[in-house]
C-alpha atoms as a PDB file:
ATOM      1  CA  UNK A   1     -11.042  -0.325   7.652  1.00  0.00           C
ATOM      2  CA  UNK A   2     -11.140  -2.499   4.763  1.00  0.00           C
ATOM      3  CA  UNK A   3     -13.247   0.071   2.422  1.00  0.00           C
ATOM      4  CA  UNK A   4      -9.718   2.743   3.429  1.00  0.00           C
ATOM      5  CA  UNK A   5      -7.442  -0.108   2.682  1.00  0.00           C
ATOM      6  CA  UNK A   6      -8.792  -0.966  -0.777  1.00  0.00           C
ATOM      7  CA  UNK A   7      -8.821   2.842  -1.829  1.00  0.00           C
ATOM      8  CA  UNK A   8      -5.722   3.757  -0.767  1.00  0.00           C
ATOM      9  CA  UNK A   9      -2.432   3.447  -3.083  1.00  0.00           C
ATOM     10  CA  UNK A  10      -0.433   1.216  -1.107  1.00  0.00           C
ATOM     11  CA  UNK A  11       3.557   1.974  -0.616  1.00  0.00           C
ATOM     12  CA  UNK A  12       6.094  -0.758  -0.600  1.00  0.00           C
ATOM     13  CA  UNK A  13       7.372  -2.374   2.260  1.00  0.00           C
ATOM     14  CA  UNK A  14      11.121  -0.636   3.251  1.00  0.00           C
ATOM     15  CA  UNK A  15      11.875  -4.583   3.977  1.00  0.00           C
ATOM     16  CA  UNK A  16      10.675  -7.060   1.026  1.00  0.00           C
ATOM     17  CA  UNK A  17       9.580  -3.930  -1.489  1.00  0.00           C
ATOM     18  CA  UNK A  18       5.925  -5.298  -2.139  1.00  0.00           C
ATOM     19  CA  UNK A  19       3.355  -2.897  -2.120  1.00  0.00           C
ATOM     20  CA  UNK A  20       1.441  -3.536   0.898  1.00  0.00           C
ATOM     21  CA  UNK A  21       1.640  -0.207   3.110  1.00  0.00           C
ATOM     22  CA  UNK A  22      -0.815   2.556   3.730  1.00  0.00           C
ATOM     23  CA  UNK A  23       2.004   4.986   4.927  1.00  0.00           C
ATOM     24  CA  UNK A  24       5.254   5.329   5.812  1.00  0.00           C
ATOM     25  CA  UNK A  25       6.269   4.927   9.429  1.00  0.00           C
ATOM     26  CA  UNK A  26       3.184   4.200  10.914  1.00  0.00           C
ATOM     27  CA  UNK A  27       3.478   0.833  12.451  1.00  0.00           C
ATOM     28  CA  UNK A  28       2.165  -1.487  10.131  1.00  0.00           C
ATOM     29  CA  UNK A  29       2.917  -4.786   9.728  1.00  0.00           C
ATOM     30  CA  UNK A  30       3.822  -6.070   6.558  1.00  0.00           C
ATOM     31  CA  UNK A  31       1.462  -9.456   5.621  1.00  0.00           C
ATOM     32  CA  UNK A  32       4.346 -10.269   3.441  1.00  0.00           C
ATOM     33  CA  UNK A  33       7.395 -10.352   5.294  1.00  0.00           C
ATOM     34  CA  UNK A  34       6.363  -9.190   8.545  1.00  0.00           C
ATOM     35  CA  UNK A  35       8.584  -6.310   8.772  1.00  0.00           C
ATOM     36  CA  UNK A  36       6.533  -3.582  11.534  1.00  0.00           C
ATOM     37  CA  UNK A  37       7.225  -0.171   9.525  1.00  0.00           C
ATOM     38  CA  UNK A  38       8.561   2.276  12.221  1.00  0.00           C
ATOM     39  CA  UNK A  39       9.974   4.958   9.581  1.00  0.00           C
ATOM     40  CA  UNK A  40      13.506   3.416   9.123  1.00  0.00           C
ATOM     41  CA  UNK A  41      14.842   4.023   5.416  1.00  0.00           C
ATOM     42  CA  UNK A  42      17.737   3.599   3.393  1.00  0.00           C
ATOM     43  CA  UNK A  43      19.776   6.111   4.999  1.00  0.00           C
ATOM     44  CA  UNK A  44      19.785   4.342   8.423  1.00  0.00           C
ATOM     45  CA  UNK A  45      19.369   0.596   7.184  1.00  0.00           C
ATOM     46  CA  UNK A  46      22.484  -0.288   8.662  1.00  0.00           C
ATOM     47  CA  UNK A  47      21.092   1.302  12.439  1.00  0.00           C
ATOM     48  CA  UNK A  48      19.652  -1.781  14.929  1.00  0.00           C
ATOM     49  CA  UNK A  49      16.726   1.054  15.718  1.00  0.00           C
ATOM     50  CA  UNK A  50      15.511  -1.619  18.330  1.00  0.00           C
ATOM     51  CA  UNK A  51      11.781  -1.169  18.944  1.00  0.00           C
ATOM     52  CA  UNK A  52       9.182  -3.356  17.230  1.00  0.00           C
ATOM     53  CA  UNK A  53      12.052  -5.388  15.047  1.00  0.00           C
ATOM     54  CA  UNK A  54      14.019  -6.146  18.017  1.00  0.00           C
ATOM     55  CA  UNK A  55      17.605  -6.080  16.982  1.00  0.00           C
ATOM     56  CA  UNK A  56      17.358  -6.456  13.573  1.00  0.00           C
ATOM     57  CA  UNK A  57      18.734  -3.678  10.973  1.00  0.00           C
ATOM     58  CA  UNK A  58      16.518  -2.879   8.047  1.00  0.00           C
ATOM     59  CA  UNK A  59      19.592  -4.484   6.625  1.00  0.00           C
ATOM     60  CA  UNK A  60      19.667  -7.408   7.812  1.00  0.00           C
ATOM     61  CA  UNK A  61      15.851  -7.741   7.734  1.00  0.00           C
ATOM     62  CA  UNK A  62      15.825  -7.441   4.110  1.00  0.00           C
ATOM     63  CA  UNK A  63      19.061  -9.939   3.720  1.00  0.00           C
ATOM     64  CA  UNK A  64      16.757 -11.989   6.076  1.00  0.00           C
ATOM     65  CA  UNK A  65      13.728 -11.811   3.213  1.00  0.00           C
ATOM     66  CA  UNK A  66      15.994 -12.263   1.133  1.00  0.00           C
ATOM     67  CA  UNK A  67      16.931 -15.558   2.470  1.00  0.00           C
ATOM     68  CA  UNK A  68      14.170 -16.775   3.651  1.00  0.00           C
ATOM     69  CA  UNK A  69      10.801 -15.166   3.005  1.00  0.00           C
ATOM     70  CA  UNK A  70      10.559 -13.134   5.840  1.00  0.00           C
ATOM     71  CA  UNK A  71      12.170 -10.256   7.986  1.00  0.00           C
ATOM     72  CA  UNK A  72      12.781 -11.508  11.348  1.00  0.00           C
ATOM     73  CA  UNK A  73      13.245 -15.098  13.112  1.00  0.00           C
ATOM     74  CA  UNK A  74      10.937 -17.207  14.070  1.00  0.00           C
ATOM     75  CA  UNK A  75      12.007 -16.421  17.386  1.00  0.00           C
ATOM     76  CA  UNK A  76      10.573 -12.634  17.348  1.00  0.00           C
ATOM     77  CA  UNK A  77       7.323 -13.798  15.303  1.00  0.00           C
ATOM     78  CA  UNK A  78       6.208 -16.987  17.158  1.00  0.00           C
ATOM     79  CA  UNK A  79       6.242 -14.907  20.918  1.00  0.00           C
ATOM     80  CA  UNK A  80       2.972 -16.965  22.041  1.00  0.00           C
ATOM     81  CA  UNK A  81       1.645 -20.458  21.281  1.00  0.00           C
ATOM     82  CA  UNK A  82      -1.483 -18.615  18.720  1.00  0.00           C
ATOM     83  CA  UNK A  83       1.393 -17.117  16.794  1.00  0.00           C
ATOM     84  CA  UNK A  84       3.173 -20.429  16.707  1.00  0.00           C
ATOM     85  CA  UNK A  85       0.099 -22.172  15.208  1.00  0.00           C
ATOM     86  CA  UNK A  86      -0.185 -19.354  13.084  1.00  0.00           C
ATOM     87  CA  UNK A  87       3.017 -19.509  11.569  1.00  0.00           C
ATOM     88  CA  UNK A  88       2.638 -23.656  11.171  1.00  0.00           C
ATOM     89  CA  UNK A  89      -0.365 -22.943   9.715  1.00  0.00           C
ATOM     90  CA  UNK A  90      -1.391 -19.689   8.141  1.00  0.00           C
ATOM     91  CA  UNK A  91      -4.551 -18.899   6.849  1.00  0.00           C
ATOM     92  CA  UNK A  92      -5.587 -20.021   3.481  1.00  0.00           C
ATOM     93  CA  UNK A  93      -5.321 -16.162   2.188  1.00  0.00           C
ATOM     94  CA  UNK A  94      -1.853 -15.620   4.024  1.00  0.00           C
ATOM     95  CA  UNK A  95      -1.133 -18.791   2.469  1.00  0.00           C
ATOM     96  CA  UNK A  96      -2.067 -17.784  -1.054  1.00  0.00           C
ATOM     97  CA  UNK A  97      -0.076 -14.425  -0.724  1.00  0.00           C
ATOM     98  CA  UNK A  98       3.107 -16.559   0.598  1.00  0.00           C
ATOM     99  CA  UNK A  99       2.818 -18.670  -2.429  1.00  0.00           C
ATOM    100  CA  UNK A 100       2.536 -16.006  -5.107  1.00  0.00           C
ATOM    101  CA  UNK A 101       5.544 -13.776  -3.443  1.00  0.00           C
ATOM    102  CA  UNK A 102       7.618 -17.279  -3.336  1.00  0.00           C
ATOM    103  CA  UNK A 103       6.836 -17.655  -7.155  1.00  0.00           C
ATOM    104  CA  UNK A 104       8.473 -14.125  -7.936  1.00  0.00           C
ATOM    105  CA  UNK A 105      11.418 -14.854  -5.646  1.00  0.00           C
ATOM    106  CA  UNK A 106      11.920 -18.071  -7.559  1.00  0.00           C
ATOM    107  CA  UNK A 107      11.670 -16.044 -10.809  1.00  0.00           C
ATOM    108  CA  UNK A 108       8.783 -18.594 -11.479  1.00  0.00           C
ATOM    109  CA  UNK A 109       6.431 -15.390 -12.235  1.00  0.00           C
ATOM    110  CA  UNK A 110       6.884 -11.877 -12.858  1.00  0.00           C
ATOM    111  CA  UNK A 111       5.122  -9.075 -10.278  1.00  0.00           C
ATOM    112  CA  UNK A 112       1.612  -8.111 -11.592  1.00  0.00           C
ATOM    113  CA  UNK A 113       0.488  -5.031  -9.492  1.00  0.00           C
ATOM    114  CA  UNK A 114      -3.011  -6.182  -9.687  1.00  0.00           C
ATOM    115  CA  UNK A 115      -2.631  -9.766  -8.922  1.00  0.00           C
ATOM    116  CA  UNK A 116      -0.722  -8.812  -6.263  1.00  0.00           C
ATOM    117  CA  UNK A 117      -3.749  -6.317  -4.917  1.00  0.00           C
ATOM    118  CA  UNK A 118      -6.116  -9.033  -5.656  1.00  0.00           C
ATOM    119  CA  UNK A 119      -4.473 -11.573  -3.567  1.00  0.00           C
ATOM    120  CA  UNK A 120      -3.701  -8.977  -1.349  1.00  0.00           C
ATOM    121  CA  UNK A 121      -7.327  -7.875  -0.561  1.00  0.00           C
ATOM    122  CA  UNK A 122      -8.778 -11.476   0.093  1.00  0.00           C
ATOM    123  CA  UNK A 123      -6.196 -11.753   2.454  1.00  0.00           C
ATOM    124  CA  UNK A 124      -7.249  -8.342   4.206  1.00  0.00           C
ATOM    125  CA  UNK A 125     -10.626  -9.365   3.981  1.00  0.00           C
ATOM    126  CA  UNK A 126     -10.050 -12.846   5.722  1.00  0.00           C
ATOM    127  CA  UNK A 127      -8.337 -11.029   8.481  1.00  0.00           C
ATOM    128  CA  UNK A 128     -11.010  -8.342   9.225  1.00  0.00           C
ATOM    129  CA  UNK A 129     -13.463 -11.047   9.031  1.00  0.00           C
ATOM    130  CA  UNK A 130     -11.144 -13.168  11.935  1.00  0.00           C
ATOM    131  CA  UNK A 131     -10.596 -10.346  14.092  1.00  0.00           C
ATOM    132  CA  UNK A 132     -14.270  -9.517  14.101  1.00  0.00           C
ATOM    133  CA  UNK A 133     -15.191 -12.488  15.375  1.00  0.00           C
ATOM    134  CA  UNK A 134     -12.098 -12.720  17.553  1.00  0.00           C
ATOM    135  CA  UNK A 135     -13.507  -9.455  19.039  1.00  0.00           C
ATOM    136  CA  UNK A 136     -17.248 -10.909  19.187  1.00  0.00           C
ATOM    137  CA  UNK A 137     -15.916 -13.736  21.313  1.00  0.00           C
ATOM    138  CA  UNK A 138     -13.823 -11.888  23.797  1.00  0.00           C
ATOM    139  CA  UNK A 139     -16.941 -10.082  24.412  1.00  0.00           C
ATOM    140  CA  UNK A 140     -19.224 -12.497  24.797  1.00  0.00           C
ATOM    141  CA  UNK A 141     -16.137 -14.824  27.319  1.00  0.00           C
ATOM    142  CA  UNK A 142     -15.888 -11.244  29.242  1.00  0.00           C
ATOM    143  CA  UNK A 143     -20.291 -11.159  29.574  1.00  0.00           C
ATOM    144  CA  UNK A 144     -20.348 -14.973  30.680  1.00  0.00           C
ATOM    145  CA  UNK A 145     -17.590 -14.021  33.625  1.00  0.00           C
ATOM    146  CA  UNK A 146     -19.193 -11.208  34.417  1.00  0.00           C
ATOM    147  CA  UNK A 147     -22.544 -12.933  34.452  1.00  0.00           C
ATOM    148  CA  UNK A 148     -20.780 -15.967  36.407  1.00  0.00           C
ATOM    149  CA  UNK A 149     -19.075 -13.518  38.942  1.00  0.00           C
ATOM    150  CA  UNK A 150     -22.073 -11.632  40.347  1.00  0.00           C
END
């Protein structure tokens, strides 16, 4: 996955405008402001489309970025306790990419494409590393019950 990711030219985000999307409409999450990418554009922005954003407009997602940093409450983001912890405390990566969007919002620093990629990437590559060895774990809990339950 991440060997696609870093060749591809990546889109911007219909929500915060970074470029951090493989392709239109596809259900991707934006690491920036979390926006999930199910094909709304500027012609229905004002439409609550419901799905993945919940009741949020692409409207008022973006006023939300705007505002705040990211496109939806808290409230749809933190739905478990590990997405609550995750939001306390993101990753160093997500972290780093946080902090360098913040610095454009505040005018503090002007976009650079390939900064942006860079910082981008590490964080990509810090979340493929995490899910594989979320993934390596589940699998190993699931062989230990199974093991346990014969």
């Amino acid at each position: 996955m991440l060997r696609w990711f870093r060749s591809r030219r990546l889109l911007d985000c219909p929500c915060c405008g970074f470029p951090t999307l493989g392709a239109h409409g596809q259900y991707e999450i934006c690491p920036v402001c979390d926006w999930e990418d199910d094909g709304q554009t500027d012609a229905d922005a004002d439409v609550v489309m419901g799905g993945p954003n919940g009741q949020l407009s692409l409207t008022a997602a973006r006023a939300n970025f705007a505002e705040h940093g990211y496109s939806a409450g808290l409230a749809r983001l933190a739905i478990n306790a590990a997405d609550a912890e995750l939001l306390a405390e993101p990753a160093e990566e997500r972290g780093q990419l946080h902090a360098y969007v913040l610095r454009i919002r505040k005018g503090q620093e002007t976009f650079d494409r390939r900064t942006f990629r860079q910082i981008l990437d590490r964080y990509i590559r810090a979340y493929s590393r995490q899910t594989k060895e979320f993934i390596r774990n589940e699998k190993r809990e699931y062989r230990r019950s199974r093991q346990l339950g014969d």
